[in-house]
N, C-alpha and C. Protein backbone atom coordinates (compact mmCIF):
# COMPACT_ATOMS: atom_id res chain seq x y z
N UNK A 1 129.22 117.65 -56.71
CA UNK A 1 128.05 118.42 -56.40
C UNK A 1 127.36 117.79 -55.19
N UNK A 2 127.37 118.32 -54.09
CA UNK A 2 126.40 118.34 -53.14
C UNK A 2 125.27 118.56 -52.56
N UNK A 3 124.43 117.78 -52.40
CA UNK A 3 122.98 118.51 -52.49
C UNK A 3 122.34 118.52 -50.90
N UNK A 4 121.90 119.52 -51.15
CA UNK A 4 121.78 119.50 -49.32
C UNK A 4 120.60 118.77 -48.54
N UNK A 5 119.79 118.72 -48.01
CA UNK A 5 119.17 117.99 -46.80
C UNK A 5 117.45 118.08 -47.77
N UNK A 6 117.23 119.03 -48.21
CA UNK A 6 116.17 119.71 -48.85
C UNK A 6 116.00 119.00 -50.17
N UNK A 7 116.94 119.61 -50.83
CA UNK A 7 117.49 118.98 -52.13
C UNK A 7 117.32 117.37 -52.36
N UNK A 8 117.59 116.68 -51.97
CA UNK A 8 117.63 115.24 -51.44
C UNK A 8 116.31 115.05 -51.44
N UNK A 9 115.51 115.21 -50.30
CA UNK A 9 114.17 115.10 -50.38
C UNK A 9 113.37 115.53 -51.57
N UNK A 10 113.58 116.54 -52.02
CA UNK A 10 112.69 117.02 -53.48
C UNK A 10 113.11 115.74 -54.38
N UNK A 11 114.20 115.71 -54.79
CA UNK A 11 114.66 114.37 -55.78
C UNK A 11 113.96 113.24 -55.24
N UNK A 12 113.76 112.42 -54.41
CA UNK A 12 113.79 111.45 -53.68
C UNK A 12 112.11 111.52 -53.95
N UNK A 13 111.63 112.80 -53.46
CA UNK A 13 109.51 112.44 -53.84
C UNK A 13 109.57 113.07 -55.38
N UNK A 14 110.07 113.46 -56.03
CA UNK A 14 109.95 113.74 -57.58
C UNK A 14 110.53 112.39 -58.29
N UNK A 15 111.20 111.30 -57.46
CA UNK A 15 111.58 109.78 -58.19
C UNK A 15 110.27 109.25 -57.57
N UNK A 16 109.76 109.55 -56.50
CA UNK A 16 108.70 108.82 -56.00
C UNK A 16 107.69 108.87 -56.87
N UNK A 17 107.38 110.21 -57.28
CA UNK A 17 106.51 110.67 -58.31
C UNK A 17 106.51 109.89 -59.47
N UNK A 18 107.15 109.79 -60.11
CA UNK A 18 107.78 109.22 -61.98
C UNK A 18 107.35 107.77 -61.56
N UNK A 19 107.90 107.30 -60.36
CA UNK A 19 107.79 105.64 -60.30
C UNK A 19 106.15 105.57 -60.38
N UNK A 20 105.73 106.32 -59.13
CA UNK A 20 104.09 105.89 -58.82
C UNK A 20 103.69 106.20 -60.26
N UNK A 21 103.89 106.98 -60.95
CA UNK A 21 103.05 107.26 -63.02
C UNK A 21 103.75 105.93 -63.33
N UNK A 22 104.36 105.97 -63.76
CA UNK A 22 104.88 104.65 -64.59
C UNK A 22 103.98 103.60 -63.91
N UNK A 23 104.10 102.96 -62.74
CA UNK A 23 103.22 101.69 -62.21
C UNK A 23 101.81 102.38 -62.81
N UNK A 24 101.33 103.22 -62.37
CA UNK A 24 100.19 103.42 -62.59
C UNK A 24 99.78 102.97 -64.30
N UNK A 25 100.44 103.71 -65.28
CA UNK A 25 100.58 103.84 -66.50
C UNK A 25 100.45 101.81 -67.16
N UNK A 26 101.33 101.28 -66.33
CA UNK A 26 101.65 99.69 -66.65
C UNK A 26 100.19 98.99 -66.26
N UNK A 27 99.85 99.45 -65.24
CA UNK A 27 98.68 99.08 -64.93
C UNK A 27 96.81 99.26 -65.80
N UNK A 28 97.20 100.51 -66.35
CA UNK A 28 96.61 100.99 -66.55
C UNK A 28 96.31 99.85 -67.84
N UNK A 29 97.60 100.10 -68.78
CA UNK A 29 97.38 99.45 -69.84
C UNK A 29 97.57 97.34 -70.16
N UNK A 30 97.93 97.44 -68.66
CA UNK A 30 97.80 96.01 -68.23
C UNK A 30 95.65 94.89 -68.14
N UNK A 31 95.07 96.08 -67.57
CA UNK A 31 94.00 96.08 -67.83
C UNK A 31 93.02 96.08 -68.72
N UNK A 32 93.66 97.42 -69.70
CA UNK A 32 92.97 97.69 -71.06
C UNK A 32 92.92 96.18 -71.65
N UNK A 33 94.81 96.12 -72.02
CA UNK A 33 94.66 94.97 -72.67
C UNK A 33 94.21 93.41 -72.10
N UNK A 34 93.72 93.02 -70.75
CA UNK A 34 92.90 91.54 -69.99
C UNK A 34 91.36 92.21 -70.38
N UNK A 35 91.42 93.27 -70.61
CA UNK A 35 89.67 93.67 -70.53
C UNK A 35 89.77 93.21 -72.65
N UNK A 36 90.47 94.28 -73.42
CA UNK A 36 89.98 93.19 -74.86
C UNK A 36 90.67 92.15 -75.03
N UNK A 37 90.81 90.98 -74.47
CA UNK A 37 91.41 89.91 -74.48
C UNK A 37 90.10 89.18 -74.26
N UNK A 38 89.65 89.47 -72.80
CA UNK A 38 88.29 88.81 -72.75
C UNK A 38 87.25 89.26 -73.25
N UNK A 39 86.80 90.08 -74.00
CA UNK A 39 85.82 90.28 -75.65
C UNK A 39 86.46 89.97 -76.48
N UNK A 40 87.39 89.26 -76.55
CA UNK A 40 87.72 88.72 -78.00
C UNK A 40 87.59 87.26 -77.58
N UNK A 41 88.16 86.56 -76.48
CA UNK A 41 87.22 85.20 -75.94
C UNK A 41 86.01 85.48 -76.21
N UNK A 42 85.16 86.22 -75.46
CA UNK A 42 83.73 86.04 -75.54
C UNK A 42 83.20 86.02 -76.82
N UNK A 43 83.81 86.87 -77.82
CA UNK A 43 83.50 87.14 -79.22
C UNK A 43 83.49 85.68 -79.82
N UNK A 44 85.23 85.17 -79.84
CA UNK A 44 84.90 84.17 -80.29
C UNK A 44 84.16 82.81 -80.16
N UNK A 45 83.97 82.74 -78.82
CA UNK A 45 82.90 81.78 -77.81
C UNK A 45 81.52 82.14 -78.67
N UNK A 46 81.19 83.19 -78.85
CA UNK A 46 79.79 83.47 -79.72
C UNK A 46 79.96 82.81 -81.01
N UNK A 47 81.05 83.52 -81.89
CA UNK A 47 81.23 83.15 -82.90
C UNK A 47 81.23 81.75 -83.35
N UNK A 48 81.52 80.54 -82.23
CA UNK A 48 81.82 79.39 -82.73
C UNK A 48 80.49 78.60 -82.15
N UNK A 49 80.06 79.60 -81.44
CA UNK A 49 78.38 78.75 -80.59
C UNK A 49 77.14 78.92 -82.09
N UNK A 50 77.59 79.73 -83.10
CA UNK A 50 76.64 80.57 -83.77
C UNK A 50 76.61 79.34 -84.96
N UNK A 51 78.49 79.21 -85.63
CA UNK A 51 78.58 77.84 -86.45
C UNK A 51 78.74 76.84 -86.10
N UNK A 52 78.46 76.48 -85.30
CA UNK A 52 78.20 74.90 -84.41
C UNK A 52 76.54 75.01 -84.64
N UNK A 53 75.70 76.25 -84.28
CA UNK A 53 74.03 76.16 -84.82
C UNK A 53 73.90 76.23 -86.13
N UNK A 54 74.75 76.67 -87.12
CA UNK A 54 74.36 76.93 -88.29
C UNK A 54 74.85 74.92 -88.56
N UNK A 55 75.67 74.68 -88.65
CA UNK A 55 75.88 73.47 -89.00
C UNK A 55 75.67 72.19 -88.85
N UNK A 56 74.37 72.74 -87.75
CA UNK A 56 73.48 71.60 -87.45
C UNK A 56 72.37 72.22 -88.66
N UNK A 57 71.90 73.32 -88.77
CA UNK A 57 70.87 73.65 -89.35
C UNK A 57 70.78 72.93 -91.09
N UNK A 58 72.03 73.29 -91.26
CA UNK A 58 72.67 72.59 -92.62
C UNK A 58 72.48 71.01 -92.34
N UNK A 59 73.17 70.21 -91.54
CA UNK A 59 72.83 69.22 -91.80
C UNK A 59 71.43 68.69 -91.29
N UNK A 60 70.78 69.57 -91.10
CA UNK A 60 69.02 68.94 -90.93
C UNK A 60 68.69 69.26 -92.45
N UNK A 61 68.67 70.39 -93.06
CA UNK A 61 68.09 70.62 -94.08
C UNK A 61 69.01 69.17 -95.51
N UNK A 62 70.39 69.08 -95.24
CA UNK A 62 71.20 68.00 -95.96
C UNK A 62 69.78 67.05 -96.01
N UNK A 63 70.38 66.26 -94.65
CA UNK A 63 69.49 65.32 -94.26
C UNK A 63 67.91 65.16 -95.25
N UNK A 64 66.67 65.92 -94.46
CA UNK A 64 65.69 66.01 -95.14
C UNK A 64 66.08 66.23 -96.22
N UNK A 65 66.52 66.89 -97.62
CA UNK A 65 66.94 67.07 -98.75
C UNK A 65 66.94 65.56 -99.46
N UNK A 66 68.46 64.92 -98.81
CA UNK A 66 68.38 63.86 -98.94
C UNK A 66 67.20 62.80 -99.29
N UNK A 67 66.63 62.71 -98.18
CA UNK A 67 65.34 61.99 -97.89
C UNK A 67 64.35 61.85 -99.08
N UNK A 68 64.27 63.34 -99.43
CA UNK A 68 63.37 63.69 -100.30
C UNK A 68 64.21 63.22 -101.90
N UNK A 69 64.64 63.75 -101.76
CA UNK A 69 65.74 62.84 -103.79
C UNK A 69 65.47 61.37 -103.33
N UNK A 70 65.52 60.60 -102.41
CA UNK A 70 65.25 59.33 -102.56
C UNK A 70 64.03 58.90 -102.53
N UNK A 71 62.96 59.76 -101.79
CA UNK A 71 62.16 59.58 -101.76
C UNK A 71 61.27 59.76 -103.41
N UNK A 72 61.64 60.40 -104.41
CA UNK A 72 61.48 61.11 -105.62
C UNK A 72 61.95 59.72 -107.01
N UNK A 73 63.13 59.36 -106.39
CA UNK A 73 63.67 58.45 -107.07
C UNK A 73 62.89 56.76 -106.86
N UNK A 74 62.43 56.70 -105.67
CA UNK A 74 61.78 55.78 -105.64
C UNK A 74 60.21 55.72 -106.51
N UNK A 75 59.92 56.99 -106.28
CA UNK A 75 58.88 57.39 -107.59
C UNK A 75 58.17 57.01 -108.73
């Protein structure tokens, strides 16, 4: 099968076509997924800034707690 001068060209920008969607398409979802990658960093960056405060909060209240039973026991 021979395809003539015309023919050729239609194939040739209809492969051009499919390629440019596909890159586009890779891209597309190349992004999606660096964009929730970094909210799930940031998420967890919150998440661990939040129990790093809670676990100071705990050990202040330990602490004073403490203080106070000895302070009670000395009594």
């Amino acid at each position: 099968m021979v395809l003539t001068e015309t023919e050729e060209i239609l194939v040739i920008c209809a492969g051009a076509v499919v390629l440019m969607a596909l890159i586009s398409n890779i891209l597309k979802d190349y992004r999606s997924m660096t964009r929730d990658a970094k909210k799930e960093v940031a998420q967890r960056e919150k998440d661990e800034a939040y129990v790093k405060e809670l676990k100071r909060v705990i050990d202040k209240k330990n602490e004073e707690l403490q203080r106070q039973i000895k302070e009670k026991d000395k009594a």
